[in-house]
N, C-alpha and C. Protein backbone atom coordinates (compact mmCIF):
# COMPACT_ATOMS: atom_id res chain seq x y z
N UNK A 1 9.26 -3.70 -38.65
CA UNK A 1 8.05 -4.50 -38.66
C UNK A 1 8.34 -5.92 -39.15
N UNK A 2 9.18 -5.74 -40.02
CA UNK A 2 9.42 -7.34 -40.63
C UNK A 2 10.15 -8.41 -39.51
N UNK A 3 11.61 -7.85 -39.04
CA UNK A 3 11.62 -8.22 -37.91
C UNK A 3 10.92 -8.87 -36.56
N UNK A 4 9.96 -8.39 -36.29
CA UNK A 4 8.90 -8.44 -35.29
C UNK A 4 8.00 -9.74 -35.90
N UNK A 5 7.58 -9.86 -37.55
CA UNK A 5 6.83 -10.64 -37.85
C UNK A 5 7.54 -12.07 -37.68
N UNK A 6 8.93 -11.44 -38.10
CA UNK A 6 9.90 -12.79 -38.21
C UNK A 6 9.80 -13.79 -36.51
N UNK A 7 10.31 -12.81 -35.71
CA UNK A 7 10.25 -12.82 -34.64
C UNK A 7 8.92 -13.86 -33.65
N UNK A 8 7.96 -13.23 -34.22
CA UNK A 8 6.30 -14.07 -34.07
C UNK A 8 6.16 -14.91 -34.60
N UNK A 9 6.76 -15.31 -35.85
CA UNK A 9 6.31 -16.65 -36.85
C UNK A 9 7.53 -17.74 -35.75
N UNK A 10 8.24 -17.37 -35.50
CA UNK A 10 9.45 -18.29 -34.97
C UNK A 10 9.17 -18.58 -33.10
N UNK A 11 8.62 -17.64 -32.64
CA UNK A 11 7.87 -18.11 -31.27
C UNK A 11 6.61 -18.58 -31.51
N UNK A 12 5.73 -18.63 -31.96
CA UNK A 12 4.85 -19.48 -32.71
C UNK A 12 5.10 -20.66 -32.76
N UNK A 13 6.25 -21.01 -33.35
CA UNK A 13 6.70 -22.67 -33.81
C UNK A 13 7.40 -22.91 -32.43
N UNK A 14 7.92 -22.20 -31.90
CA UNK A 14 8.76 -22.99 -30.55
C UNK A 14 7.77 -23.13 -29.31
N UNK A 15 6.26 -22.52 -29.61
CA UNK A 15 5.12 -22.87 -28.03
C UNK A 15 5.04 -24.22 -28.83
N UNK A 16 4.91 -24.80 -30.12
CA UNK A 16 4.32 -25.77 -30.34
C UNK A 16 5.27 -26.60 -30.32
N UNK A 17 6.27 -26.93 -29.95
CA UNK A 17 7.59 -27.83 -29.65
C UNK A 17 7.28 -28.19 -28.47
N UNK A 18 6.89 -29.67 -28.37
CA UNK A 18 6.92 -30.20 -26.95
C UNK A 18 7.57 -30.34 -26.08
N UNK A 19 9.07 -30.50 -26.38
CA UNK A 19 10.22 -30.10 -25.74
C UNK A 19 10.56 -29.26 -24.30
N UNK A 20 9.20 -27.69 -25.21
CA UNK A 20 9.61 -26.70 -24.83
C UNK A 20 8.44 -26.21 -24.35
N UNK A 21 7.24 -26.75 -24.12
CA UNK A 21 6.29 -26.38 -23.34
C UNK A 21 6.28 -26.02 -21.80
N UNK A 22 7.21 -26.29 -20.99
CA UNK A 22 7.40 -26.15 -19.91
C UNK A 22 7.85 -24.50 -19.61
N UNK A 23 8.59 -23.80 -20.96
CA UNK A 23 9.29 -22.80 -20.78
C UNK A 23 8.10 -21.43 -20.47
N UNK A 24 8.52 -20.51 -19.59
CA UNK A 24 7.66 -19.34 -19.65
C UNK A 24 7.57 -18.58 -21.07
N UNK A 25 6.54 -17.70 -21.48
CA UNK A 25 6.32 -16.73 -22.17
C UNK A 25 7.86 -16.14 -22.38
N UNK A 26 8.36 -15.59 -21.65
CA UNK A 26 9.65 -14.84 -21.77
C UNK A 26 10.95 -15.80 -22.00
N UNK A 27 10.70 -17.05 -21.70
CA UNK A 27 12.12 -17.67 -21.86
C UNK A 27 12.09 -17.77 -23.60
N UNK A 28 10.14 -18.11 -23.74
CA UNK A 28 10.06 -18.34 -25.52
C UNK A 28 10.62 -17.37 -26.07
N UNK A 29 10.41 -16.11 -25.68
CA UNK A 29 10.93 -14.90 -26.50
C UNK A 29 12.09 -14.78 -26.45
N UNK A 30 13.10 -14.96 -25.22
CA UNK A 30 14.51 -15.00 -25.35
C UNK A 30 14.94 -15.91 -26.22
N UNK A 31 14.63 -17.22 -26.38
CA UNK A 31 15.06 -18.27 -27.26
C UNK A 31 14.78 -17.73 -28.63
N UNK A 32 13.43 -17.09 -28.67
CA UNK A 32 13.29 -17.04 -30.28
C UNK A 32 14.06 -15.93 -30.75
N UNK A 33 14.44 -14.80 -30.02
CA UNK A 33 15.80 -14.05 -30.36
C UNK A 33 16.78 -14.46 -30.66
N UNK A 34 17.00 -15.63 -30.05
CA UNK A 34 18.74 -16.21 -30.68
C UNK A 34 18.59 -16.83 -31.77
N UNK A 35 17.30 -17.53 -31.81
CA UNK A 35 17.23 -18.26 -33.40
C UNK A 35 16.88 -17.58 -34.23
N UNK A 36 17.02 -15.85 -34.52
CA UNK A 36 16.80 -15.04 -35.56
C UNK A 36 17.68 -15.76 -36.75
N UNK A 37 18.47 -16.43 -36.53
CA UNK A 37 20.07 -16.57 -37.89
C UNK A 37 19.43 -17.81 -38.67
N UNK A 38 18.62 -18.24 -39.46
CA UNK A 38 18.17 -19.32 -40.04
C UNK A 38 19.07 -19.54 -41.03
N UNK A 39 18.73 -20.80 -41.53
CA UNK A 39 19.98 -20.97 -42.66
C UNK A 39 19.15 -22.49 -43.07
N UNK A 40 19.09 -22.08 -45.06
CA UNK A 40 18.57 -22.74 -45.58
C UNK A 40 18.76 -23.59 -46.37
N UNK A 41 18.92 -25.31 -46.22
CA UNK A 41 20.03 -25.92 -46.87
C UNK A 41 19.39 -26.66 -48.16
N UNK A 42 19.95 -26.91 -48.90
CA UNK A 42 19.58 -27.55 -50.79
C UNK A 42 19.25 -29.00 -50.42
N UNK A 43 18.51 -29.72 -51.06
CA UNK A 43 18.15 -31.26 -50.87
C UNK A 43 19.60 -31.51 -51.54
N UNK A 44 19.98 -32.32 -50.37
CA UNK A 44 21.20 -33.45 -50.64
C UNK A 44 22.32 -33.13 -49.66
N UNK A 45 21.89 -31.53 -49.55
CA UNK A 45 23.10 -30.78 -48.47
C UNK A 45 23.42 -31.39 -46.78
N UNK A 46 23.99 -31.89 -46.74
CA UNK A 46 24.35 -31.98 -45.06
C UNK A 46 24.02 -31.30 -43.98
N UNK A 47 23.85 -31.59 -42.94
CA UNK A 47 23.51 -30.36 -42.07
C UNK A 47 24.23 -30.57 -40.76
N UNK A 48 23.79 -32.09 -40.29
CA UNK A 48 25.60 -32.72 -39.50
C UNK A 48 25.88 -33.83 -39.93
N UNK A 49 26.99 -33.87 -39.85
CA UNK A 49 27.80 -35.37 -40.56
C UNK A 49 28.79 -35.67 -39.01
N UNK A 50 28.31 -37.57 -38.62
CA UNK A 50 28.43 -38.24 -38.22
C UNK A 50 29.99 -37.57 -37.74
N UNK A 51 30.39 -38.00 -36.61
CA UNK A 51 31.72 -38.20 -36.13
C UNK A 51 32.53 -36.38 -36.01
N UNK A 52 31.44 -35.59 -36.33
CA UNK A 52 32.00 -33.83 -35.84
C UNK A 52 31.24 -33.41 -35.14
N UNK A 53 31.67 -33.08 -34.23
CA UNK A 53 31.39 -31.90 -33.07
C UNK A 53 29.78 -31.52 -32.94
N UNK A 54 28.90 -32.08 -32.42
CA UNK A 54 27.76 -31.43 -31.93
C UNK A 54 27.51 -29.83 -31.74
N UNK A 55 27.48 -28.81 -32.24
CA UNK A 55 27.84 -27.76 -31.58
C UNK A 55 26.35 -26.93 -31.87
N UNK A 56 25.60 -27.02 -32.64
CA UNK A 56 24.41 -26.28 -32.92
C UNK A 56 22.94 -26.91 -32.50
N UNK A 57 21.99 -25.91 -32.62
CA UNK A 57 20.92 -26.80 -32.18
C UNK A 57 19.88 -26.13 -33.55
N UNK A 58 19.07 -27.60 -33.94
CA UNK A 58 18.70 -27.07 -35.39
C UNK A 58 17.11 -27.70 -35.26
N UNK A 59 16.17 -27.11 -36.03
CA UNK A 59 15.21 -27.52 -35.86
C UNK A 59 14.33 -27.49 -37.09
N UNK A 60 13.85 -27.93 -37.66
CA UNK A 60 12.78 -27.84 -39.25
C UNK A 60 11.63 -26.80 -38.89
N UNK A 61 11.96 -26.25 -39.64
CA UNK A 61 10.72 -25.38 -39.87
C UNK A 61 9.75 -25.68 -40.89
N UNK A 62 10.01 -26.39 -42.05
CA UNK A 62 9.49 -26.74 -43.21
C UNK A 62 10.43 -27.79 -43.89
N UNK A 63 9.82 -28.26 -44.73
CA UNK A 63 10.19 -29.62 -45.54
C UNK A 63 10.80 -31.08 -44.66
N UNK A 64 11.62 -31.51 -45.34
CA UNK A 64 11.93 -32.83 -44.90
C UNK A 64 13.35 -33.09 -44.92
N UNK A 65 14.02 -33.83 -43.83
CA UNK A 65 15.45 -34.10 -43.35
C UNK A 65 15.27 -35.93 -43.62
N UNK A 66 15.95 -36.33 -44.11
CA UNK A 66 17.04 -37.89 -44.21
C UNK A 66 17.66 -37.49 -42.61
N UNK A 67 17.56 -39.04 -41.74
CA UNK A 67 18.75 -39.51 -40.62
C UNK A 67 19.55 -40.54 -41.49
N UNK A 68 20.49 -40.35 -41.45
CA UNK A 68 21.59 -42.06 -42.07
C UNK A 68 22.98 -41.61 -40.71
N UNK A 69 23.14 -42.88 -40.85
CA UNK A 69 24.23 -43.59 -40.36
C UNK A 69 25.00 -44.17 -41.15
N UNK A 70 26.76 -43.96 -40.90
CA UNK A 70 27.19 -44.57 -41.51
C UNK A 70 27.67 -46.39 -41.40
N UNK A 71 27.82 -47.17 -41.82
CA UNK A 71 28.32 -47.93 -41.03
C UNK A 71 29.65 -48.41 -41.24
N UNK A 72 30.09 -49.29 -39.77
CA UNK A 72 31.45 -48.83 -39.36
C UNK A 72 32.19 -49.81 -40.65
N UNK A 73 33.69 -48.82 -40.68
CA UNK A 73 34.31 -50.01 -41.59
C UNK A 73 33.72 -49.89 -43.28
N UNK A 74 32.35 -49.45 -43.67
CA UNK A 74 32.49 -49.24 -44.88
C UNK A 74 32.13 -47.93 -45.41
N UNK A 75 31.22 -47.48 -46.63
CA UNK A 75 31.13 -46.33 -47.14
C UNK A 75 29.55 -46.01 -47.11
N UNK A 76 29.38 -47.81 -46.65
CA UNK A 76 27.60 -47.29 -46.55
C UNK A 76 26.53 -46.87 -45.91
N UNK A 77 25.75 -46.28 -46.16
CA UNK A 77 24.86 -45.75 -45.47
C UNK A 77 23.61 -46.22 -44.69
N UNK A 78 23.21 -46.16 -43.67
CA UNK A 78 21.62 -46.98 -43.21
C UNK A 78 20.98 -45.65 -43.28
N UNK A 79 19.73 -45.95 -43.64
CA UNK A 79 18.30 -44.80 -43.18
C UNK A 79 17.73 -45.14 -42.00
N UNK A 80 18.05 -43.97 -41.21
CA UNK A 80 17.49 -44.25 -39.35
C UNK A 80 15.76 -43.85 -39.42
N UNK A 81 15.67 -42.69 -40.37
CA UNK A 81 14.40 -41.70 -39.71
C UNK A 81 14.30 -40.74 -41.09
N UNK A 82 13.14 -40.70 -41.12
CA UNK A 82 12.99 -39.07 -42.04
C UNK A 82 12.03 -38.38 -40.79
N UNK A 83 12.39 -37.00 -40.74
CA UNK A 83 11.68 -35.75 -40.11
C UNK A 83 11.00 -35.15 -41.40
N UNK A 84 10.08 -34.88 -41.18
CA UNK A 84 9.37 -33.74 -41.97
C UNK A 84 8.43 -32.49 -40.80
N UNK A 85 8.17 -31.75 -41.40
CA UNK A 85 7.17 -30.54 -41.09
C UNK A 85 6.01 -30.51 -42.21
């Protein structure tokens, strides 16, 4: 049962992704099966860092993400964007 709730709270949030409005009923449910694996990161924690491999697709469910850039040549940082939920 918990499963199943998990399951509903997470297709829930992906009909309301504009992105993904185009998708059928069933593609939502296939997608929201693969995103069963959540993973919950600490304020300050990274989630991608500039210049590695694109390889995941990540989305907020709650709270708030920092965008920075680094810039080239030094150590510092620009603020592009904050995301929140």
């Amino acid at each position: 049962m918990e499963n199943y709730k998990k399951q509903r709270g997470v297709t829930d949030l992906l009909k309301k992704v504009p992105l993904l409005k185009k998708l059928s009923d069933k593609e939502i449910q296939a997608l929201s099966k693969e995103l069963q694996k959540t993973k919950v990161y600490k304020d300050g924690q990274a989630i991608i860092t500039q210049g590695e491999p694109g390889n995941g697709f990540f989305m907020i469910q709650s709270g708030q993400v920092d965008v920075t850039k680094k810039d080239p040549g030094s150590k510092k940082e620009t603020h592009l964007a904050t995301l929140n939920v």
